[in-house]
C-alpha atoms as a PDB file:
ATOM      1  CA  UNK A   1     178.344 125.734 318.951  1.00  0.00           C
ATOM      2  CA  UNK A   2     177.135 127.255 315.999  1.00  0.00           C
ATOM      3  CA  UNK A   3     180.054 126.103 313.727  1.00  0.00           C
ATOM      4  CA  UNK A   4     179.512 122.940 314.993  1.00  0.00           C
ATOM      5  CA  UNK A   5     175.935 123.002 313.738  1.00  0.00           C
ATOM      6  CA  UNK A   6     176.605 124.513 310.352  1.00  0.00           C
ATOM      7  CA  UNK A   7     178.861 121.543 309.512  1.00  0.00           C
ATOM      8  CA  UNK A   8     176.654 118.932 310.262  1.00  0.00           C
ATOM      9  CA  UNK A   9     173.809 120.228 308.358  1.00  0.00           C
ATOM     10  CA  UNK A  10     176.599 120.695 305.719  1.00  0.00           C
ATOM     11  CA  UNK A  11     177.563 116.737 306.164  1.00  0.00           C
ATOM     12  CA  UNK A  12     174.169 115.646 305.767  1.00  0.00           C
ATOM     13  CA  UNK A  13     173.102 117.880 302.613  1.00  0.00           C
ATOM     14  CA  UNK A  14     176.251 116.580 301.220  1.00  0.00           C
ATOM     15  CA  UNK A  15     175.237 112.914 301.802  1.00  0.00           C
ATOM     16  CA  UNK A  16     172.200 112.642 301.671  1.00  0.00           C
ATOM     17  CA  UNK A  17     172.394 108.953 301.651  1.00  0.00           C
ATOM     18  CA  UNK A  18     173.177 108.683 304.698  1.00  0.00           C
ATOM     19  CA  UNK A  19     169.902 109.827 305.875  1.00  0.00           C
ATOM     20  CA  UNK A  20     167.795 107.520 303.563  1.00  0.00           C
ATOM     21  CA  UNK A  21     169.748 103.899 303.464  1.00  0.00           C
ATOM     22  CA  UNK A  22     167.939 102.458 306.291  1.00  0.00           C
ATOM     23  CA  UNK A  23     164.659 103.498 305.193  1.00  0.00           C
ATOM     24  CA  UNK A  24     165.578 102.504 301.125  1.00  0.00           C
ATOM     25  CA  UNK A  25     166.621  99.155 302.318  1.00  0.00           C
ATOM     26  CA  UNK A  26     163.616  98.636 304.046  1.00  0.00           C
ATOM     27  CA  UNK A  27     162.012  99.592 300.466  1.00  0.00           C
ATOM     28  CA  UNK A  28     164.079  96.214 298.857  1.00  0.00           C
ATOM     29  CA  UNK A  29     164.068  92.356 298.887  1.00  0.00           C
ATOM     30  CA  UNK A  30     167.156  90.494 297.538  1.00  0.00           C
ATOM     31  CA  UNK A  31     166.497  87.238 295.774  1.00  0.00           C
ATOM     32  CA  UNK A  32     169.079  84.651 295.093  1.00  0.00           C
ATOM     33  CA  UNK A  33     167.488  82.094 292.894  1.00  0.00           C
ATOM     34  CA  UNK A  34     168.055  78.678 290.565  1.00  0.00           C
ATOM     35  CA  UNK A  35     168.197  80.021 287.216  1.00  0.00           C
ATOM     36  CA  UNK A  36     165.424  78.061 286.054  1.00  0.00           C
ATOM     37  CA  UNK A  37     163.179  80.100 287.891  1.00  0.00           C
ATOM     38  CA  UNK A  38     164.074  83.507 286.047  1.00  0.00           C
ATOM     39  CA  UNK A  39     160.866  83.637 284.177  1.00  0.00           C
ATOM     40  CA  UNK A  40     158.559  83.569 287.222  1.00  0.00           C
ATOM     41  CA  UNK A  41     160.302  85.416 289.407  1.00  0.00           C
ATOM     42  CA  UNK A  42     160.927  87.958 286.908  1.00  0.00           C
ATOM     43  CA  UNK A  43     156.729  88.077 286.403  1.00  0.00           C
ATOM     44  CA  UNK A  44     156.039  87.172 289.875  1.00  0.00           C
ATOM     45  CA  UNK A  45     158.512  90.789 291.112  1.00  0.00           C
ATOM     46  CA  UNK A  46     156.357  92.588 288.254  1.00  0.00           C
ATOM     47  CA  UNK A  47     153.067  91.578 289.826  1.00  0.00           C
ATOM     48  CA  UNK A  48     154.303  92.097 293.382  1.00  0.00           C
ATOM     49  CA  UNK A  49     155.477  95.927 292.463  1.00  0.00           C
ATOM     50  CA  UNK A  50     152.051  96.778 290.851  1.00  0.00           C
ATOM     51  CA  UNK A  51     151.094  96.043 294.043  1.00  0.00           C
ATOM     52  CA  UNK A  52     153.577  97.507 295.701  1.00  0.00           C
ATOM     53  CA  UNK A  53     155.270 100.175 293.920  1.00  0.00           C
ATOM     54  CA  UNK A  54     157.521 101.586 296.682  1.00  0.00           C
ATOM     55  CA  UNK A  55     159.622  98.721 296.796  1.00  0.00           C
ATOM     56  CA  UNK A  56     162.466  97.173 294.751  1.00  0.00           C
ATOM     57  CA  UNK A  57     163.427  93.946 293.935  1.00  0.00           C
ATOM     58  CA  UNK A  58     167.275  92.880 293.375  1.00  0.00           C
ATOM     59  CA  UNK A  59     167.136  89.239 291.982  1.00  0.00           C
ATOM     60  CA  UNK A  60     170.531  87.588 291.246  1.00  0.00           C
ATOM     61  CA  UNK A  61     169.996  84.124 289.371  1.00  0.00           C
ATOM     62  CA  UNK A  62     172.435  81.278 289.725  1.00  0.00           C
ATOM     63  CA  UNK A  63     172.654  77.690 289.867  1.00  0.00           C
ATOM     64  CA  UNK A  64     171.602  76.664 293.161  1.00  0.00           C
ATOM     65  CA  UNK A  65     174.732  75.649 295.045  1.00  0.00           C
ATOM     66  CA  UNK A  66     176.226  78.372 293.752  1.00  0.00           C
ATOM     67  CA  UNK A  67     173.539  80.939 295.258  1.00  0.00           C
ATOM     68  CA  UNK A  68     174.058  78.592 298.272  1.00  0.00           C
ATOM     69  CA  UNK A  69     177.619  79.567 298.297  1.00  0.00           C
ATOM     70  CA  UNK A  70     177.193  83.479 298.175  1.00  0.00           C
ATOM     71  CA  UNK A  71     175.679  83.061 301.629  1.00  0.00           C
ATOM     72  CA  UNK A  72     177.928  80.287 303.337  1.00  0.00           C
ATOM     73  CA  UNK A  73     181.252  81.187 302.010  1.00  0.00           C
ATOM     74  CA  UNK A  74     180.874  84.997 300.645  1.00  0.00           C
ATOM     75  CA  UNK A  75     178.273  86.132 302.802  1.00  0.00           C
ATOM     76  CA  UNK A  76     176.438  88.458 300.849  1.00  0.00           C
ATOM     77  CA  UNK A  77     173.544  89.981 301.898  1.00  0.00           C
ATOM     78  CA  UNK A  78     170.101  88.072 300.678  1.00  0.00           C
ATOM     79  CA  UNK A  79     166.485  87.599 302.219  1.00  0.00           C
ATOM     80  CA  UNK A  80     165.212  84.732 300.545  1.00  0.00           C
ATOM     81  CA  UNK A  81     167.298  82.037 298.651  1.00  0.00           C
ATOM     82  CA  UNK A  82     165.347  80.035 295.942  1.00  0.00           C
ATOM     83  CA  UNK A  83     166.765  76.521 294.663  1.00  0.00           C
ATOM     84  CA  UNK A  84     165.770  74.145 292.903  1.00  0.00           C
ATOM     85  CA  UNK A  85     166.232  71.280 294.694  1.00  0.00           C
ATOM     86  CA  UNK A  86     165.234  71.339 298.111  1.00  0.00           C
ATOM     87  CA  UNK A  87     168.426  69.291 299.568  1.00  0.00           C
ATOM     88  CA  UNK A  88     170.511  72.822 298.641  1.00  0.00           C
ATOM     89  CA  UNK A  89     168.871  74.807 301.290  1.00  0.00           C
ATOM     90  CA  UNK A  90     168.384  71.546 303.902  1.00  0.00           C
ATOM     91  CA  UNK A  91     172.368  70.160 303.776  1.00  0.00           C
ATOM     92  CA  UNK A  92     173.730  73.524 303.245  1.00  0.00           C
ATOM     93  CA  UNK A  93     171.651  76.490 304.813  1.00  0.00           C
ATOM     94  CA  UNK A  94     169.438  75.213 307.423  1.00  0.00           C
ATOM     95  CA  UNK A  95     170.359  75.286 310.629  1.00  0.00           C
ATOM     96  CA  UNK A  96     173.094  77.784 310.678  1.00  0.00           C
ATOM     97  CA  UNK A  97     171.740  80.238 308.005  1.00  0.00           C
ATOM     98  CA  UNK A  98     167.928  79.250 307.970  1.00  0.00           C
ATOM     99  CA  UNK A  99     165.956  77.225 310.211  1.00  0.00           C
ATOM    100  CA  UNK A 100     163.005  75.664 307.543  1.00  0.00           C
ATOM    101  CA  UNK A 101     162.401  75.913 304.055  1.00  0.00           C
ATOM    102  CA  UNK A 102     159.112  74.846 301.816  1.00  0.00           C
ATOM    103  CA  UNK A 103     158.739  72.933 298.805  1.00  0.00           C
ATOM    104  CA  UNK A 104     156.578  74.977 296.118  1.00  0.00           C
ATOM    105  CA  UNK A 105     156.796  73.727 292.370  1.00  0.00           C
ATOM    106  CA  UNK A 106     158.188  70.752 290.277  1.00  0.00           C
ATOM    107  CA  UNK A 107     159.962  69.849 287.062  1.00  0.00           C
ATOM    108  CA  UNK A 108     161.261  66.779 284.636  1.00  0.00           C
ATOM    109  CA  UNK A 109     163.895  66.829 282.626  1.00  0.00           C
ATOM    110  CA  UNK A 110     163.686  67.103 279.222  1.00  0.00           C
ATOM    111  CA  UNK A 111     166.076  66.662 275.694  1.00  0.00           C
ATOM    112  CA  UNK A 112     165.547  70.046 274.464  1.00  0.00           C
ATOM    113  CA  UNK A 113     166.636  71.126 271.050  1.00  0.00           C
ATOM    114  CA  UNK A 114     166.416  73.652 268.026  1.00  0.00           C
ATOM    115  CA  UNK A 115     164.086  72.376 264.745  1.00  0.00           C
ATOM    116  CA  UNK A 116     167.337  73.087 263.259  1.00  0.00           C
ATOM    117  CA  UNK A 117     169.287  70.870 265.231  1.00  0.00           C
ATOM    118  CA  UNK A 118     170.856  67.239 263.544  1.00  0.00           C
ATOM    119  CA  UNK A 119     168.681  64.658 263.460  1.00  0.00           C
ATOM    120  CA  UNK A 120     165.563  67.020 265.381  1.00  0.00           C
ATOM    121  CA  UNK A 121     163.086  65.276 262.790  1.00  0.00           C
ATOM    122  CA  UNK A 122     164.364  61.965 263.878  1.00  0.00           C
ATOM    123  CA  UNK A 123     164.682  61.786 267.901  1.00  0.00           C
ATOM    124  CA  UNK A 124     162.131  60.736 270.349  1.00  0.00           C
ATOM    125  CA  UNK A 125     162.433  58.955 273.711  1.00  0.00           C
ATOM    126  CA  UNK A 126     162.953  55.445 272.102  1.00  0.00           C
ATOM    127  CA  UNK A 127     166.384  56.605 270.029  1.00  0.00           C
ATOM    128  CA  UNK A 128     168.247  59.960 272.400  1.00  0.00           C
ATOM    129  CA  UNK A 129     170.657  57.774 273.525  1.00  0.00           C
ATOM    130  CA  UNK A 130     172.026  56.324 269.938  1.00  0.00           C
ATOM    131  CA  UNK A 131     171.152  60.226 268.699  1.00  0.00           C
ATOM    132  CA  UNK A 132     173.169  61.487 271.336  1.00  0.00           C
ATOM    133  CA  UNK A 133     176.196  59.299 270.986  1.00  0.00           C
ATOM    134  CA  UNK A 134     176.736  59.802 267.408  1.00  0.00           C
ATOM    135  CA  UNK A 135     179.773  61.743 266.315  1.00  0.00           C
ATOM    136  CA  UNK A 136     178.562  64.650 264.519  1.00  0.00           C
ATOM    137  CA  UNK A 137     176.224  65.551 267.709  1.00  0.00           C
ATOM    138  CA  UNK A 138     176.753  67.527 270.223  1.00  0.00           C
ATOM    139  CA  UNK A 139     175.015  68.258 273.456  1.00  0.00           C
ATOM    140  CA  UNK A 140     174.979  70.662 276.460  1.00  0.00           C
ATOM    141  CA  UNK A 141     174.783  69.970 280.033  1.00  0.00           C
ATOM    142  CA  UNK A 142     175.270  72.229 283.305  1.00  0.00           C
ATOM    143  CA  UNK A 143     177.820  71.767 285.697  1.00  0.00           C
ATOM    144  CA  UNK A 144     176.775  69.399 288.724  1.00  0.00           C
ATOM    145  CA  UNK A 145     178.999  70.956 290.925  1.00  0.00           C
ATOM    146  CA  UNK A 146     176.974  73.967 290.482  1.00  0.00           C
ATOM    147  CA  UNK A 147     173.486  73.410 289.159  1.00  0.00           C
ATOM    148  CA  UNK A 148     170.817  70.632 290.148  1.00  0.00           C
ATOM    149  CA  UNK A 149     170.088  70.230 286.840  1.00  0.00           C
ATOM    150  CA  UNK A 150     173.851  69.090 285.954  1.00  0.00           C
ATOM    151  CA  UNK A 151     173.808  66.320 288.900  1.00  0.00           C
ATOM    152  CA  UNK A 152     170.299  65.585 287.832  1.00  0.00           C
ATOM    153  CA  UNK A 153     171.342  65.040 284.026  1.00  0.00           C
ATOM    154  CA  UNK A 154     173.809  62.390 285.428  1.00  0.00           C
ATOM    155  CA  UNK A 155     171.173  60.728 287.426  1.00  0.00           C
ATOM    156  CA  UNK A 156     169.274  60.526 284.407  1.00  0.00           C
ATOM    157  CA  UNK A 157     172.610  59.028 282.966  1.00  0.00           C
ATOM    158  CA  UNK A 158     172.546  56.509 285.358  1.00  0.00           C
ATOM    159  CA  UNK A 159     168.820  55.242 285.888  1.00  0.00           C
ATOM    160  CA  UNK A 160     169.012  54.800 281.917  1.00  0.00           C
ATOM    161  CA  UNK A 161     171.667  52.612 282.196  1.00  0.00           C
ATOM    162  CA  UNK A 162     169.292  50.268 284.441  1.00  0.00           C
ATOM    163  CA  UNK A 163     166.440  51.243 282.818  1.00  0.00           C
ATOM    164  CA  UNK A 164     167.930  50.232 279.212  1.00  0.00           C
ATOM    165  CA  UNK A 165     170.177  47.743 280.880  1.00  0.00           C
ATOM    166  CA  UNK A 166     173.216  49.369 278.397  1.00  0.00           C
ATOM    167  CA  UNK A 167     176.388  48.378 281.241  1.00  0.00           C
ATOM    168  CA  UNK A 168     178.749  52.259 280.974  1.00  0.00           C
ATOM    169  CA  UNK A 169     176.135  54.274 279.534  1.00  0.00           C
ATOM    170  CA  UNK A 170     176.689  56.940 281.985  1.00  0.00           C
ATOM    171  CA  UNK A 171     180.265  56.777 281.309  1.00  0.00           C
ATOM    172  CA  UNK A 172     180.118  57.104 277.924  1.00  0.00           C
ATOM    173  CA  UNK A 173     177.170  60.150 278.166  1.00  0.00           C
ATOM    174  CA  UNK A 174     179.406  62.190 280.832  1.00  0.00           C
ATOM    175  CA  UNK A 175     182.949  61.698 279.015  1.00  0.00           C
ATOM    176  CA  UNK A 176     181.252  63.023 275.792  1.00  0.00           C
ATOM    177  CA  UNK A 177     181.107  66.984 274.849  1.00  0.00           C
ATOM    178  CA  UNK A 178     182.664  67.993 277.867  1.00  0.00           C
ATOM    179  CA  UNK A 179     183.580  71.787 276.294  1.00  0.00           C
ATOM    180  CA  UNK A 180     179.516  72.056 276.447  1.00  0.00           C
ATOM    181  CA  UNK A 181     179.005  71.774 279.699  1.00  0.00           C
ATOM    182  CA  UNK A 182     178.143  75.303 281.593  1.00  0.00           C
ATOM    183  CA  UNK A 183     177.684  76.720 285.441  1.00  0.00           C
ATOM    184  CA  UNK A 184     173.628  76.881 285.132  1.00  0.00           C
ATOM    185  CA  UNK A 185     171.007  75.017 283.025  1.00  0.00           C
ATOM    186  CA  UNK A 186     169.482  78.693 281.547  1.00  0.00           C
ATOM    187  CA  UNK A 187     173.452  79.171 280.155  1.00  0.00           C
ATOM    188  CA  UNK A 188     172.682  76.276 277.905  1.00  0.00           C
ATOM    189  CA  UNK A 189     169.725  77.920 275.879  1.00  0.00           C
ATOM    190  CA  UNK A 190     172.224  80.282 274.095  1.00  0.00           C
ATOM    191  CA  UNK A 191     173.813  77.422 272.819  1.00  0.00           C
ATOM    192  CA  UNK A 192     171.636  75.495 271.514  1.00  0.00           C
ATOM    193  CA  UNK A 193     170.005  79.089 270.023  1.00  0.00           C
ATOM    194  CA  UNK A 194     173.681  79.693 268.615  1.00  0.00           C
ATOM    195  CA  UNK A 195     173.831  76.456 266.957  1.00  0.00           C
ATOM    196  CA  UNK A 196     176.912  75.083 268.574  1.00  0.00           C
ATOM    197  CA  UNK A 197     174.871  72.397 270.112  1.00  0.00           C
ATOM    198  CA  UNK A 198     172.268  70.664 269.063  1.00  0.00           C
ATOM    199  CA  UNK A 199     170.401  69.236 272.589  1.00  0.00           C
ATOM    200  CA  UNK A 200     170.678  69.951 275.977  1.00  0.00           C
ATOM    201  CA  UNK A 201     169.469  68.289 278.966  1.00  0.00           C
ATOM    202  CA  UNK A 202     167.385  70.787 280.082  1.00  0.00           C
ATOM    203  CA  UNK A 203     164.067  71.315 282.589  1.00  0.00           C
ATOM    204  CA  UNK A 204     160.653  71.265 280.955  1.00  0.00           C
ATOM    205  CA  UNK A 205     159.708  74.468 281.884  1.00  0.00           C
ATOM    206  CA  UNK A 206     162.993  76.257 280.584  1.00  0.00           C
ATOM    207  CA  UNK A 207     162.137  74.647 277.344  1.00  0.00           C
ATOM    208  CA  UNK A 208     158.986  75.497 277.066  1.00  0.00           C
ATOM    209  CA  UNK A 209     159.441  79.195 278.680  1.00  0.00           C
ATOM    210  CA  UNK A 210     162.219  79.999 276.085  1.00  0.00           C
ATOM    211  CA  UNK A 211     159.534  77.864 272.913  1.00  0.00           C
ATOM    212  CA  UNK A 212     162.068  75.296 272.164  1.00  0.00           C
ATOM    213  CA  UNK A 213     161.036  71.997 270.906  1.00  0.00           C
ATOM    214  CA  UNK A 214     161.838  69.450 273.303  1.00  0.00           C
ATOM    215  CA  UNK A 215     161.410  65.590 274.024  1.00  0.00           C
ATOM    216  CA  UNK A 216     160.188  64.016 277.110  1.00  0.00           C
ATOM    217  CA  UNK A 217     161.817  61.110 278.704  1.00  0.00           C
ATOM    218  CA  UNK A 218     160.225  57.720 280.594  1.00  0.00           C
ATOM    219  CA  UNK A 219     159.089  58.766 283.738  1.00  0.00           C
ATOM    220  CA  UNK A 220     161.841  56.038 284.715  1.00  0.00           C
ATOM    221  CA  UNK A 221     164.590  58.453 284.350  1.00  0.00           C
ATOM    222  CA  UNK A 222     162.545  62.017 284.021  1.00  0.00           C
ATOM    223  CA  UNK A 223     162.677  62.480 287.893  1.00  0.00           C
ATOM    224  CA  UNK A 224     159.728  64.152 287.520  1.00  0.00           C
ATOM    225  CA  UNK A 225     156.901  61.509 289.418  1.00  0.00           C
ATOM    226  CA  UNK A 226     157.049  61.100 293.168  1.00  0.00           C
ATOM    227  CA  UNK A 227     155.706  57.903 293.010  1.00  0.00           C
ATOM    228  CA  UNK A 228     158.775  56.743 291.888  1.00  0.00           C
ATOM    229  CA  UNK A 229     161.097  58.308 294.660  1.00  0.00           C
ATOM    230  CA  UNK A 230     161.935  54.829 295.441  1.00  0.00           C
ATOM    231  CA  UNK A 231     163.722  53.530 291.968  1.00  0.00           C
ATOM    232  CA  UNK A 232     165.058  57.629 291.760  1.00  0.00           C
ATOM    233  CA  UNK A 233     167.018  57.031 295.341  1.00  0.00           C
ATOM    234  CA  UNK A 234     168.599  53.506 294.061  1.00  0.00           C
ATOM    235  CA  UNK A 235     171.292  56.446 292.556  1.00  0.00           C
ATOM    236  CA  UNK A 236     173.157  58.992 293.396  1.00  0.00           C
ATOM    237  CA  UNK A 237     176.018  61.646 292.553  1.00  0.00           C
ATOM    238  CA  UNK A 238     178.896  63.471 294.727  1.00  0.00           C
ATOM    239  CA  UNK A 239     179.089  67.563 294.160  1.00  0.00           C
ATOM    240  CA  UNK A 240     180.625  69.965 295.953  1.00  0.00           C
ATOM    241  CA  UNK A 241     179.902  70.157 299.879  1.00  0.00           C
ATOM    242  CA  UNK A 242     179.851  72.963 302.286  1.00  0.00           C
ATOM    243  CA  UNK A 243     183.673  73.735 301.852  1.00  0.00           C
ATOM    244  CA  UNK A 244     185.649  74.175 298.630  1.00  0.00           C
ATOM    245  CA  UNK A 245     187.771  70.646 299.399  1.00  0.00           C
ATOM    246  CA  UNK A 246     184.906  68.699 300.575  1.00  0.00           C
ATOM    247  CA  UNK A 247     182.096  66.622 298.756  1.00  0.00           C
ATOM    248  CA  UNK A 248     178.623  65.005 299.602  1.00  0.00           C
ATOM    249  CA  UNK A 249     176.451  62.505 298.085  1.00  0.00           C
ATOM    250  CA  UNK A 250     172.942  63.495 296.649  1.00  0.00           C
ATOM    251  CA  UNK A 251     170.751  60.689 295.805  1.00  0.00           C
ATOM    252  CA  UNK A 252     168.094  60.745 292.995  1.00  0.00           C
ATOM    253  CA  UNK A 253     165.145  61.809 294.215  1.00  0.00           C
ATOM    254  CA  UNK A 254     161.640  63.450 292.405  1.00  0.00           C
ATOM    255  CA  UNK A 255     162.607  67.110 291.243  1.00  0.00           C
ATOM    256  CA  UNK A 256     161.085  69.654 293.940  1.00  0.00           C
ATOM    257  CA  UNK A 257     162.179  73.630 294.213  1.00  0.00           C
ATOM    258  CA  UNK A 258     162.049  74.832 297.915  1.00  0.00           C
ATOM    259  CA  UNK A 259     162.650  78.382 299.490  1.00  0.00           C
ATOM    260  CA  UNK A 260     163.725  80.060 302.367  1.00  0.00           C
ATOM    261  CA  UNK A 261     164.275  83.356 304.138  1.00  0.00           C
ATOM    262  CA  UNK A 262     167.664  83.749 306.064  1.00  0.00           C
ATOM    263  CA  UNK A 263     167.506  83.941 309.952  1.00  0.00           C
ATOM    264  CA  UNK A 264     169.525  87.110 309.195  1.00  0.00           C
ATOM    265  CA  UNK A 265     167.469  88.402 306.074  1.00  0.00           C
ATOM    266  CA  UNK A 266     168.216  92.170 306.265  1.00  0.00           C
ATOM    267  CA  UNK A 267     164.258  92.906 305.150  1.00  0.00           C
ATOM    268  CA  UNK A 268     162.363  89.770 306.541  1.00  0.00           C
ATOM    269  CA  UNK A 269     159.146  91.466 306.937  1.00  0.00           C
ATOM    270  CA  UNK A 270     158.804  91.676 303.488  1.00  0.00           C
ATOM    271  CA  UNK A 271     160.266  88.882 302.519  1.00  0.00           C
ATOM    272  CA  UNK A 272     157.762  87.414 304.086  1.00  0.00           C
ATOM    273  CA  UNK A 273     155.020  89.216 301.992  1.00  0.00           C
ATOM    274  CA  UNK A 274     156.676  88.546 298.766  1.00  0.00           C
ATOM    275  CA  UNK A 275     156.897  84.417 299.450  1.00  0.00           C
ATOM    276  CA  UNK A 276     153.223  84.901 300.705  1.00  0.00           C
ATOM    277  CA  UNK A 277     152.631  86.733 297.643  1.00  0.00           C
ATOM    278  CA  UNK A 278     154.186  83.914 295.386  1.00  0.00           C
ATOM    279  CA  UNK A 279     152.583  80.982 297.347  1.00  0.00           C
ATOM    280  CA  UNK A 280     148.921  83.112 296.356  1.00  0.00           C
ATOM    281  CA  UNK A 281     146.202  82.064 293.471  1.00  0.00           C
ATOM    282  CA  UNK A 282     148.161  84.257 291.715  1.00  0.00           C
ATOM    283  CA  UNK A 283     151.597  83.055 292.675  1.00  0.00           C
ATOM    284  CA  UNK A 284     150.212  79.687 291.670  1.00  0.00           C
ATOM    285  CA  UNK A 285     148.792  80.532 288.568  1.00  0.00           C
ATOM    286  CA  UNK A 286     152.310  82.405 287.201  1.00  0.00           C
ATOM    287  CA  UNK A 287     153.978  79.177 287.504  1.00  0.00           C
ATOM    288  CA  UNK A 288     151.549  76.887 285.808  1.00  0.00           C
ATOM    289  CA  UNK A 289     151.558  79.410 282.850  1.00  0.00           C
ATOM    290  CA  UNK A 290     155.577  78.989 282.869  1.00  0.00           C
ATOM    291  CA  UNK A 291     154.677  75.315 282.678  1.00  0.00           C
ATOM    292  CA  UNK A 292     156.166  74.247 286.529  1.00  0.00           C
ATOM    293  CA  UNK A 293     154.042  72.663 288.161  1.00  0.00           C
ATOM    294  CA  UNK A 294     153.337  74.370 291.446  1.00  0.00           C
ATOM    295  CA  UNK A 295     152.926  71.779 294.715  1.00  0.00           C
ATOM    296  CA  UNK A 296     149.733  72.757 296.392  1.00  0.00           C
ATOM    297  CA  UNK A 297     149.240  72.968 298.815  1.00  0.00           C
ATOM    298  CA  UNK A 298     153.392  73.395 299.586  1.00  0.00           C
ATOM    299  CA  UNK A 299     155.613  71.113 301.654  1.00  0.00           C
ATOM    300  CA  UNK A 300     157.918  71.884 304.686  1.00  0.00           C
ATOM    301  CA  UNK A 301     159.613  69.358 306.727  1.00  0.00           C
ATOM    302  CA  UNK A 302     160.300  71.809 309.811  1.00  0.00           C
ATOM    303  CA  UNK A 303     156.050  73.088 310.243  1.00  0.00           C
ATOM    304  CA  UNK A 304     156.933  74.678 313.693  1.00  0.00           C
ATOM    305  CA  UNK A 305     159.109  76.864 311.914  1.00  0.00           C
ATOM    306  CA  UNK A 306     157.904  78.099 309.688  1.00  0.00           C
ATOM    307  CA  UNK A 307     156.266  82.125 309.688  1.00  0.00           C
ATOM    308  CA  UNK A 308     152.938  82.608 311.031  1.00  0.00           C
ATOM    309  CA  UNK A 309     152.039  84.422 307.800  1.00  0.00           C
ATOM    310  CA  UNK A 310     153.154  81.525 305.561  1.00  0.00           C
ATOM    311  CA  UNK A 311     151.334  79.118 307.738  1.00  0.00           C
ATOM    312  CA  UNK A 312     147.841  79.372 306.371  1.00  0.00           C
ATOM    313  CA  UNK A 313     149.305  78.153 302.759  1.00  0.00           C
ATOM    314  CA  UNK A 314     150.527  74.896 304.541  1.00  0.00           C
ATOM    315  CA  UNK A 315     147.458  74.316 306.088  1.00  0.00           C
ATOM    316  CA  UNK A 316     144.713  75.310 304.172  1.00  0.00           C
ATOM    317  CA  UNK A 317     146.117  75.158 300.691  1.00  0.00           C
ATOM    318  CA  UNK A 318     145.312  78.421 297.773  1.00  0.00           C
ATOM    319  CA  UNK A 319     143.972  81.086 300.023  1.00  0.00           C
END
């Protein structure tokens, strides 16, 4: 037996990871998140490891179908999944992956630009659309098919076109600077930055995260007030579905960012701290310094579901 016994100490002092994955992964939390939320999540993990130094935190930023699609169609490992709008997780996660997700924070969007940029001295929420339209401009956009700020840029296309009652505006804004138009909304800030364009449709708190200058649009069009969740839904804009060939129809609706942590999350436990963590005072209070408004206390649509720990936030609001 002895031989027997020397090699297996030998395997193990050879590989010593074998001995310590289960134990390291226990130590980590994998993120997938909109890439609008970079900035918070990136101070929110730095706060959360003061805390709690043993453990590390592997965020991968996308736009939101897109992180949606890591765990449907590639299914890579994650514990919580982070979008910003919260029809990603409810149409394409929930029931098979998750089983409830909550609404934390808002947004608007914004016309974001350089000082540099053409014509920066002359736009302003009466003019964009002339601005915007005009030969020697060009403007970015994210992909809808990938980001909800890309579909939500074309729903702002669209309830202009009432609002300004200008028939094909959102024909004419969507067939123009088409080369600009990239897989997340964050993608666009390098090139604006670069100079090779001069706006983007953008979220306010990207803008104001990254100290751009930046105009805001009629609350009409912004999707940025709930109380008008009524004129937001008269629109709405087919992306990409569950399956590579099929699509489904969003309607406009106020922006809201939900979570959720898989039924499967390899590290639920803390997961669960983390989002409990985040939904704190101090959660809170990173996000209104980002300039996103958080929702307090936050929405769920499935209450039974939702973890006992995360309950009190629902209930009782800040704790």
């Amino acid at each position: 037996m002895k031989p027997f016994f020397f090699l297996f100490i030998l395997f193990f002092a050879a590989f010593p990871g074998c001995r310590n994955s289960v134990a390291d992964r226990e130590k980590e939390i994998i993120i997938f998140h909109a890439g609008s939320l970079s900035v918070p999540f990136k101070q929110l993990a730095d706060e959360y490891r003061k805390l709690n130094p043993e453990v590390k935190i592997l965020m991968e930023p996308a736009g939101s179908l897109v992180c949606a699609r890591k765990i449907t169609e590639l299914r890579k490992p994650c514990d919580i999944i982070a979008s910003a709008d919260y029809m990603v997780i409810d149409e394409l996660i929930i029931p098979e992956y998750a089983s409830w997700s909550i609404k934390f924070a808002t947004n608007e969007i914004v016309i974001a630009f350089r000082e540099e940029s053409r014509y920066s001295s002359e736009i302003d929420s009466s003019n964009w659309i002339d601005i915007l339209l005009r030969d020697d401009v060009i403007y970015s956009r994210s992909d809808p098919d990938s980001d909800p700020c890309g579909y939500r840029t074309i729903m702002t296309f669209k309830l202009a076109e009432k609002y300004y009652g200008i028939p094909g505006l959102e024909g004419k804004m969507t067939a123009k600077d088409r080369n600009f138009i990239r897989p997340k909304e964050v993608d666009l800030i390098a090139l604006v930055e670069a100079g090779a364009a001069d706006f983007m449709f953008q979220y306010k708190s990207v803008a104001r995260q990254h100290n751009m200058k930046y105009i805001e649009l009629p609350d009409m069009i912004n999707l940025g007030n709930p109380l008008l969740n009524e004129q937001y839904n008269a629109v709405s804009v087919d992306v990409a579905g569950k399956t590579p060939d099929s699509k489904m129809t969003l309607r406009g609706e106020y922006i809201n960012y939900s979570l959720t942590i898989l039924t499967d999350a390899p590290n639920s436990e803390r997961a669960t701290d983390f989002v409990s963590f985040m939904l704190s005072a101090e959660g809170v209070e990173i996000f209104s310094r980002n300039g996103q408004d958080p929702v307090v206390p936050p929405e769920t649509e499935q209450p039974d579901m939702i973890p006992s720990g995360l309950k009190k936030y629902l209930c009782d609001g800040i704790q």
